[in-house]
C-alpha atoms as a PDB file:
ATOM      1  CA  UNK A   1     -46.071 -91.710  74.811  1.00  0.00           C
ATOM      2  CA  UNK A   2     -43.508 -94.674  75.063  1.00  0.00           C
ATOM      3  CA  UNK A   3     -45.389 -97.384  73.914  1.00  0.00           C
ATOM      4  CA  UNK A   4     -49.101 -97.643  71.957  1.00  0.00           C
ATOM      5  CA  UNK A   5     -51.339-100.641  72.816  1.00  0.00           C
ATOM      6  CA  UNK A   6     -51.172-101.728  68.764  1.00  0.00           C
ATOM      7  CA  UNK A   7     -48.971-103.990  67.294  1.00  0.00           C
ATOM      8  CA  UNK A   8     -46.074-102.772  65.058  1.00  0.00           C
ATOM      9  CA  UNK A   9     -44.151-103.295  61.769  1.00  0.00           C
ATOM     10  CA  UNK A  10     -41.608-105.859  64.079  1.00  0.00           C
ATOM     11  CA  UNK A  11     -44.220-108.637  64.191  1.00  0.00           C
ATOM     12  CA  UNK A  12     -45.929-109.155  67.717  1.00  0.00           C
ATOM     13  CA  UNK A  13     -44.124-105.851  69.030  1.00  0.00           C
ATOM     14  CA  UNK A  14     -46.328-102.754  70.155  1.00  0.00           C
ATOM     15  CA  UNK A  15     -44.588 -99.836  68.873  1.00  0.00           C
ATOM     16  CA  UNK A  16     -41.811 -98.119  71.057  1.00  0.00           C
ATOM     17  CA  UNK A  17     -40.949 -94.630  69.763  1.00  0.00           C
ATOM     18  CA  UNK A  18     -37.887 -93.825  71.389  1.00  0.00           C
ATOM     19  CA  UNK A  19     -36.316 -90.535  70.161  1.00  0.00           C
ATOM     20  CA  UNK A  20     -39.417 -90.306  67.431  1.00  0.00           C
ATOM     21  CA  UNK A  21     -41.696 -89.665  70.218  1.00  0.00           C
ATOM     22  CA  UNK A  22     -41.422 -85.809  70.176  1.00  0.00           C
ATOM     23  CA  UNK A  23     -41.972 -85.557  66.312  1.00  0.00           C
ATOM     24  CA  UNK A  24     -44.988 -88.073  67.092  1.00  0.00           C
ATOM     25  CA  UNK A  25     -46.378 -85.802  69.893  1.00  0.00           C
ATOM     26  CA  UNK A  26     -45.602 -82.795  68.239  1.00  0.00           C
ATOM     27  CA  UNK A  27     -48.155 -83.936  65.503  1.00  0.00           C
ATOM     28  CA  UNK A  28     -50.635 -85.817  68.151  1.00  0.00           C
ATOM     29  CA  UNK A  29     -49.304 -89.045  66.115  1.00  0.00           C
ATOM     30  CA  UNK A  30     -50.178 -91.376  68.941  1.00  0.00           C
ATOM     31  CA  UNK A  31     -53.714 -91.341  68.492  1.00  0.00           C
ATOM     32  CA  UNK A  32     -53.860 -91.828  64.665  1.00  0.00           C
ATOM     33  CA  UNK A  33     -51.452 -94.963  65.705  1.00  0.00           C
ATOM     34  CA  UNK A  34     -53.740 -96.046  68.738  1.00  0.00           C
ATOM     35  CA  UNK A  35     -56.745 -96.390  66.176  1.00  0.00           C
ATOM     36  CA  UNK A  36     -54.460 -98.598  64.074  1.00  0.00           C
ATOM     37  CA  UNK A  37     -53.429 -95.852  61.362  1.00  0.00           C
ATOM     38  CA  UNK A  38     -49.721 -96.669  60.851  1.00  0.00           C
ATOM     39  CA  UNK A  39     -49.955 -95.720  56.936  1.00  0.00           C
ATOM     40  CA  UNK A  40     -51.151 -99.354  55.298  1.00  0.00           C
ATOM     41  CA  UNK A  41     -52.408 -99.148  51.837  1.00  0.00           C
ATOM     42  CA  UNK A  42     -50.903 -95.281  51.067  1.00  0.00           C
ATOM     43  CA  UNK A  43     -48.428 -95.145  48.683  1.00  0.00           C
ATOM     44  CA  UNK A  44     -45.955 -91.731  49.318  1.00  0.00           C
ATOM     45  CA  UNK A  45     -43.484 -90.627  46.625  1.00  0.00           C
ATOM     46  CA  UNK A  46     -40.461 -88.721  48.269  1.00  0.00           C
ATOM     47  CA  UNK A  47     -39.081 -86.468  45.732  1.00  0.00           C
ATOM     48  CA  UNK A  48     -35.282 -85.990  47.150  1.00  0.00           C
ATOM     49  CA  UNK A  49     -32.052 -86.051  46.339  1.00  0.00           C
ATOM     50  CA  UNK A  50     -30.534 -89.498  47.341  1.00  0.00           C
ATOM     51  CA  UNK A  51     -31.177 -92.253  49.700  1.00  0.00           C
ATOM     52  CA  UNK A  52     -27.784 -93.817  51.089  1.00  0.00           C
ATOM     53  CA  UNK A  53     -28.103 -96.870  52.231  1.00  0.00           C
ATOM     54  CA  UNK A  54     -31.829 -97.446  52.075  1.00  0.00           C
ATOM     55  CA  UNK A  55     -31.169-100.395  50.889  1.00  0.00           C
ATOM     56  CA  UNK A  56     -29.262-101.667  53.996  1.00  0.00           C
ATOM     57  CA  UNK A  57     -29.927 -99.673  57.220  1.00  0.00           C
ATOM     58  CA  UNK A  58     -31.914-101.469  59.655  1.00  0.00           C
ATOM     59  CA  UNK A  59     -34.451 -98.816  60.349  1.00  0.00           C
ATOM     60  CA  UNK A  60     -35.915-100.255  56.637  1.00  0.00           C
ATOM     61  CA  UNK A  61     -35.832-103.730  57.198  1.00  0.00           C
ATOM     62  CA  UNK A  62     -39.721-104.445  57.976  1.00  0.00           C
ATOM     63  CA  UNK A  63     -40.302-102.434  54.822  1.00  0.00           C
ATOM     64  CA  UNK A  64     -38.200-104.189  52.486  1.00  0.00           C
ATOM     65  CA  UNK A  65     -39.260-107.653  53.984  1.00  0.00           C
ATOM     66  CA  UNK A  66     -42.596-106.335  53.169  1.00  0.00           C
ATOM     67  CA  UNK A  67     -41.613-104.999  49.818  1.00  0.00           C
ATOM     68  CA  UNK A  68     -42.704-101.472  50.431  1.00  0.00           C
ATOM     69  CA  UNK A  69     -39.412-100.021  48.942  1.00  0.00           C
ATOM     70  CA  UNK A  70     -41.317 -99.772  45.439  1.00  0.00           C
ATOM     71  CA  UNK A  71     -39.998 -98.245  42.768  1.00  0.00           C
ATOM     72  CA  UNK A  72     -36.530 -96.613  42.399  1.00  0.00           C
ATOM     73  CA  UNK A  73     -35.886 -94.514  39.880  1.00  0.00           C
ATOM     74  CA  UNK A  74     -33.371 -92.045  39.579  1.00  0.00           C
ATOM     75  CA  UNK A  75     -33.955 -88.721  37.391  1.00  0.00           C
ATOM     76  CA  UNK A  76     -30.726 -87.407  37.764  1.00  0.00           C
ATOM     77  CA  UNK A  77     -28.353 -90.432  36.709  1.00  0.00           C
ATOM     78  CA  UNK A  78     -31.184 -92.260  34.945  1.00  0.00           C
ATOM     79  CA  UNK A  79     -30.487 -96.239  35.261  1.00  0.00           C
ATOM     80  CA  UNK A  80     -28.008 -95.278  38.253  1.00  0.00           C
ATOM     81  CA  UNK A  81     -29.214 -96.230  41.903  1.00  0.00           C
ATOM     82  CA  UNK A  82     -30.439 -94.019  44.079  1.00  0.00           C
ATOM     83  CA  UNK A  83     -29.264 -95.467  47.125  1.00  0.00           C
ATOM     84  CA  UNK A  84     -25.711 -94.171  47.181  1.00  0.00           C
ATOM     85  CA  UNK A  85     -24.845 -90.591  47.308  1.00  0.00           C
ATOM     86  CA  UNK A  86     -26.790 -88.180  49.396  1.00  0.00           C
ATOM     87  CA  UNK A  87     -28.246 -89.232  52.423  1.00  0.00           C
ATOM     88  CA  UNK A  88     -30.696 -86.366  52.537  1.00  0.00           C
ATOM     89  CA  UNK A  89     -33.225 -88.341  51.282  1.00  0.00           C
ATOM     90  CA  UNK A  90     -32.960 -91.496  53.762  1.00  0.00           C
ATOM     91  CA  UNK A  91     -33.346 -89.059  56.523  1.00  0.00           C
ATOM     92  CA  UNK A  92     -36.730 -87.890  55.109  1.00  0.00           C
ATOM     93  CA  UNK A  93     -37.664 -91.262  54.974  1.00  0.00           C
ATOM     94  CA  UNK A  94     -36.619 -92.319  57.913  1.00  0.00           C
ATOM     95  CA  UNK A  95     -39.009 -89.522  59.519  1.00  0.00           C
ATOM     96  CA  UNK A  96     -41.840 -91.732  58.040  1.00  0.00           C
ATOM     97  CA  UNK A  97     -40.938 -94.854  57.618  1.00  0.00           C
ATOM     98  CA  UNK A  98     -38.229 -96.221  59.961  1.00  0.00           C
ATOM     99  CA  UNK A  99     -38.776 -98.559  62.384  1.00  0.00           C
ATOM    100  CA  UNK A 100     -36.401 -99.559  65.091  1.00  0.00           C
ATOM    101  CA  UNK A 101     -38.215-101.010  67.896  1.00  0.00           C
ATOM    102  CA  UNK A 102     -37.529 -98.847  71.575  1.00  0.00           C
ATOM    103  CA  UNK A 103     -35.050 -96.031  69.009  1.00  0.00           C
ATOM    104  CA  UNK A 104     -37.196 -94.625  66.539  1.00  0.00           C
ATOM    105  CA  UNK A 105     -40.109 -94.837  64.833  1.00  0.00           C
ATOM    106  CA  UNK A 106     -41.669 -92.741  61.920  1.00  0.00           C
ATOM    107  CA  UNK A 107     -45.317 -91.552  61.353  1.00  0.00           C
ATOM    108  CA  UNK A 108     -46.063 -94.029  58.915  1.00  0.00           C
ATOM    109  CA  UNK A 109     -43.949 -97.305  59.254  1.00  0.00           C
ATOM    110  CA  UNK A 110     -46.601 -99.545  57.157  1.00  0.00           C
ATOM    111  CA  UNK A 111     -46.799 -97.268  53.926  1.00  0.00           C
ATOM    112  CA  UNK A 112     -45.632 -97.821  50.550  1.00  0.00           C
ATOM    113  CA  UNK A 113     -42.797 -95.750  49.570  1.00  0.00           C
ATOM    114  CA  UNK A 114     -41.187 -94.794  45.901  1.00  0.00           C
ATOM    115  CA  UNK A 115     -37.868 -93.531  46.307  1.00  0.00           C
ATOM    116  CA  UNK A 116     -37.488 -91.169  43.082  1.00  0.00           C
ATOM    117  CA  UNK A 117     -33.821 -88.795  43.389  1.00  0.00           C
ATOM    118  CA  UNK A 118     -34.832 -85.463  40.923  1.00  0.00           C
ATOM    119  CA  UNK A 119     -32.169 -83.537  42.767  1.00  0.00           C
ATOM    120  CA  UNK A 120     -28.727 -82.954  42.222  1.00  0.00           C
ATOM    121  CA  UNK A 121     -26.739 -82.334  45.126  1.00  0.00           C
ATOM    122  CA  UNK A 122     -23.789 -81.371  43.586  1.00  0.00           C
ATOM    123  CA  UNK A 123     -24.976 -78.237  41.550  1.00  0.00           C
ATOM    124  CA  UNK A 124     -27.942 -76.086  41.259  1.00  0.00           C
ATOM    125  CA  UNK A 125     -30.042 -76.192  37.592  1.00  0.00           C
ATOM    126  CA  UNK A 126     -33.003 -75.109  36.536  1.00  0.00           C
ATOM    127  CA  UNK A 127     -33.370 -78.906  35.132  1.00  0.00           C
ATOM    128  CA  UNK A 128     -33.983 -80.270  38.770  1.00  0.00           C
ATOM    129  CA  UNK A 129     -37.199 -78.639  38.516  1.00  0.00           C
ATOM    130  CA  UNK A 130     -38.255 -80.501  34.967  1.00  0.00           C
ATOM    131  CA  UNK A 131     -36.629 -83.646  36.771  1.00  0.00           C
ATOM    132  CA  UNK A 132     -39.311 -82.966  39.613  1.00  0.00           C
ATOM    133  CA  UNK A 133     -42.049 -82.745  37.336  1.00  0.00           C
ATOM    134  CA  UNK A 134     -41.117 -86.029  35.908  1.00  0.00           C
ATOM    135  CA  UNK A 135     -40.457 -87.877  39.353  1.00  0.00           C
ATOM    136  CA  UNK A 136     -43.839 -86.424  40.717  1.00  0.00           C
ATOM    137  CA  UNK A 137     -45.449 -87.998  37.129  1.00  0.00           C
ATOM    138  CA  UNK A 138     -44.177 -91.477  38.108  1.00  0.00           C
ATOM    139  CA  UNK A 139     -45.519 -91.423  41.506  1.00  0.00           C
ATOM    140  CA  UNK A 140     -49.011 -90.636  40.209  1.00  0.00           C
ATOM    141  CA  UNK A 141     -48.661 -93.422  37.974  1.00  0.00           C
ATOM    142  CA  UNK A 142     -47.480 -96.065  40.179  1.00  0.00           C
ATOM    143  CA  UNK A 143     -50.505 -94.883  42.567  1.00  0.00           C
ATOM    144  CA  UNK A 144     -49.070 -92.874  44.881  1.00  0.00           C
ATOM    145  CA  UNK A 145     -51.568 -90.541  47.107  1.00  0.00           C
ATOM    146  CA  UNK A 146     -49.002 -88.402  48.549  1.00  0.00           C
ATOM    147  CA  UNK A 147     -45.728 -86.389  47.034  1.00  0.00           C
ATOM    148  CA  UNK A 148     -43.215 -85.508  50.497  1.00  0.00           C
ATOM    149  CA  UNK A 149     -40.491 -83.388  48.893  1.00  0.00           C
ATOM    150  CA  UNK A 150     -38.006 -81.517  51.157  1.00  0.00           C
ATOM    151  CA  UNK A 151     -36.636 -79.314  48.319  1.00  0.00           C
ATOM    152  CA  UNK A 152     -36.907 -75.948  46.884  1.00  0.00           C
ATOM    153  CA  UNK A 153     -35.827 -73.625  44.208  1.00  0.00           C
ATOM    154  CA  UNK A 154     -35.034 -70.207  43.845  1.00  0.00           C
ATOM    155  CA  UNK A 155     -31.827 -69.449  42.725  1.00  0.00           C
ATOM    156  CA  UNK A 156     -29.496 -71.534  40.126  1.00  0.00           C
ATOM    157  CA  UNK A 157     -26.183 -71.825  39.535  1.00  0.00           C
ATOM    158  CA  UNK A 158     -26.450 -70.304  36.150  1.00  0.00           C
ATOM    159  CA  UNK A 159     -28.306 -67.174  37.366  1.00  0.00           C
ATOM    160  CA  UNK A 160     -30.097 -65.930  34.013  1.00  0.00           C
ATOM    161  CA  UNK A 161     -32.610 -68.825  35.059  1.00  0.00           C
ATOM    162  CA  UNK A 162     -32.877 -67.587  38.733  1.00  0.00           C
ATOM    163  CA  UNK A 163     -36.344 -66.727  40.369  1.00  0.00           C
ATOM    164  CA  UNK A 164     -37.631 -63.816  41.191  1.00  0.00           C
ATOM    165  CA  UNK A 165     -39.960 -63.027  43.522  1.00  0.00           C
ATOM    166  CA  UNK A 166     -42.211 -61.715  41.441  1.00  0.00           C
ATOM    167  CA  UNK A 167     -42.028 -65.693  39.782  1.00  0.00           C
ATOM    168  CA  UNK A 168     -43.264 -66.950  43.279  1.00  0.00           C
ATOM    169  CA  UNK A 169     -46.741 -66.244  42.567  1.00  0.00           C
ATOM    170  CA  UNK A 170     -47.270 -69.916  42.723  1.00  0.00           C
ATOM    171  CA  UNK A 171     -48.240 -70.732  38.790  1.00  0.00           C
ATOM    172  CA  UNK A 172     -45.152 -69.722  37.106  1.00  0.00           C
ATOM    173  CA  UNK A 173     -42.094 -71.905  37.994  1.00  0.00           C
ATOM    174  CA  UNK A 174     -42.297 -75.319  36.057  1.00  0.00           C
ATOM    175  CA  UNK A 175     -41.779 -76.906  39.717  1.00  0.00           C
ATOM    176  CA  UNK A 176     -44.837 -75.278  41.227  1.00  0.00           C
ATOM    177  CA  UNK A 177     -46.703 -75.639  38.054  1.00  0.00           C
ATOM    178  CA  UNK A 178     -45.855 -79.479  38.012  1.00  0.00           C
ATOM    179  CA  UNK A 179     -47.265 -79.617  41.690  1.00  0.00           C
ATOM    180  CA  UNK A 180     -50.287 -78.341  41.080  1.00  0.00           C
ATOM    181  CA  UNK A 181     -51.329 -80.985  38.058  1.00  0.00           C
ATOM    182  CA  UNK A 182     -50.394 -83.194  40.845  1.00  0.00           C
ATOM    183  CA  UNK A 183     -52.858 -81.423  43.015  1.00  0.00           C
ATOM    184  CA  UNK A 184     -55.282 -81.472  40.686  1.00  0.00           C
ATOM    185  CA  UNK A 185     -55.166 -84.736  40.207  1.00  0.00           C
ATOM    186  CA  UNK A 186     -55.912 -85.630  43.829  1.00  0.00           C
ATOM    187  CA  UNK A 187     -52.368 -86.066  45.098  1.00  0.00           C
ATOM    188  CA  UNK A 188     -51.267 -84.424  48.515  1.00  0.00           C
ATOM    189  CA  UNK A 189     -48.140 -82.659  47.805  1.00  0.00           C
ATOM    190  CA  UNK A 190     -46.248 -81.593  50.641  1.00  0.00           C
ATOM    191  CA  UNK A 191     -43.189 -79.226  50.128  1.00  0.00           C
ATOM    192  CA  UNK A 192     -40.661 -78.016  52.384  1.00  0.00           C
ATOM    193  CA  UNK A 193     -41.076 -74.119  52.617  1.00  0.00           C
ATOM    194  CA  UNK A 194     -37.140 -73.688  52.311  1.00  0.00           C
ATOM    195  CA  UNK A 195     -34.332 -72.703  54.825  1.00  0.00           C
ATOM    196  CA  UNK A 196     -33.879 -69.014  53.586  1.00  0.00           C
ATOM    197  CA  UNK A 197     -35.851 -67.306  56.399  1.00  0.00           C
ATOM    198  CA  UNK A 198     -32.202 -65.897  58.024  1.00  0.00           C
ATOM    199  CA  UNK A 199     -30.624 -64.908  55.121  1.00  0.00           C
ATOM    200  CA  UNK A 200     -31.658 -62.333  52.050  1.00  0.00           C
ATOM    201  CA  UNK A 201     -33.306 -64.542  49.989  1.00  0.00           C
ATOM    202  CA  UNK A 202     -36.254 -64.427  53.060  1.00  0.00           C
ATOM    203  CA  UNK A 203     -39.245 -65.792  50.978  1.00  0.00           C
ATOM    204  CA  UNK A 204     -40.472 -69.647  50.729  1.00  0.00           C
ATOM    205  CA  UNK A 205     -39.241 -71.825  47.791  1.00  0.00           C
ATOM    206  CA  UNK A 206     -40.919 -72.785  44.902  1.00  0.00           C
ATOM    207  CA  UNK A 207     -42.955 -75.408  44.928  1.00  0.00           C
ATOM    208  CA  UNK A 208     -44.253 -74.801  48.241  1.00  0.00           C
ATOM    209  CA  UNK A 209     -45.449 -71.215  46.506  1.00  0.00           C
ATOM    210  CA  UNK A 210     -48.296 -73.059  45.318  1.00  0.00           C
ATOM    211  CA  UNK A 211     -51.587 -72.548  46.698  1.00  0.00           C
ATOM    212  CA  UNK A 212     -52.469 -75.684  46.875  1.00  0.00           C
ATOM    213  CA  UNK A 213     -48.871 -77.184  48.299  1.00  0.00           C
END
């Protein structure tokens, strides 16, 4: 699981996973890659909450030489970058789209990504979740077919807007209710289903409450 028989992003190089073979096997990766399915033509909107250094790392170099670093847009700061701050989000990515021949490679180093920040990292708001809607509207428009979004929302720093559980019924929080127009609309959202299992909270976060997340 080393090495595929196709050629990579790094022109004339067959890819070499390195430590992003498990995630590959773990998903049976290799043999979407061996029939030459590295992600071309998709465009994926990732829905985070910063990507340091995007802009810079290595790991991204084919796909800004390629210009599929697409649109940036920040929801948060609107006309600031998104490439500073939180590195959250260029660790999602990276699970994709990096590609570092014989260190790591991603699922799908040849698609089109649209780096939108809708989350604040510095505070909790029910806002995040309008700012979602509105990054997940942008990626529909500039074509994307996919939505990856490792966030979630249940509870809020000003606690009169916190979720219930009764709220997760997957049509009631604007997030989730935003996700599935998106659905709708042919879009693959993927949501993370949250971190909370070991603590009280215990329940998935919104959006991935929706039935169609």
């Amino acid at each position: 699981l080393t090495t595929t028989t196709l050629e990579g992003p790094a022109a004339g190089s067959s890819l070499q996973y390195g430590a992003g073979r498990h995630q590959i096997a773990m998903l049976n990766g290799q043999f979407l890659h061996q029939l030459g399915y590295q992600g071309e033509g998709i465009g994926i909107g990732v829905l985070d909450a910063g990507f340091r250094k995007a802009d810079d790392l290595r790991a991204f170099q084919h796909l800004r030489r390629q210009g599929k670093l697409q649109m940036k847009r920040n929801y948060v700061n609107p006309g600031k970058t998104v490439t500073a701050g939180s590195n959250h989000g260029t660790t999602v990515l990276s699970v994709m789209g990096a590609y570092s021949q014989n260190t790591f490679t991603g699922v799908a180093p040849e698609a089109n990504y649209h780096l939108l920040k809708s989350e604040n990292p510095e505070s909790e708001f029910l806002v995040e979740e309008i700012a979602w809607v509105a990054a997940a509207e942008a990626a529909d428009s500039a074509g994307a077919r996919i939505i990856n979004s490792s966030l979630g929302y249940t509870t809020f720093d000003d606690s009169t807007t916190s979720h219930t559980y009764q709220s997760l019924d997957g049509e009631t929080t604007p997030v989730t209710r935003g996700a599935a127009i998106a659905a709708d609309k042919g879009m693959l959202v993927v949501s993370s289903a949250g971190n909370k299992g070991n603590n009280a909270w215990q329940y998935i976060s919104a959006p991935a409450d929706g039935q169609e997340v």
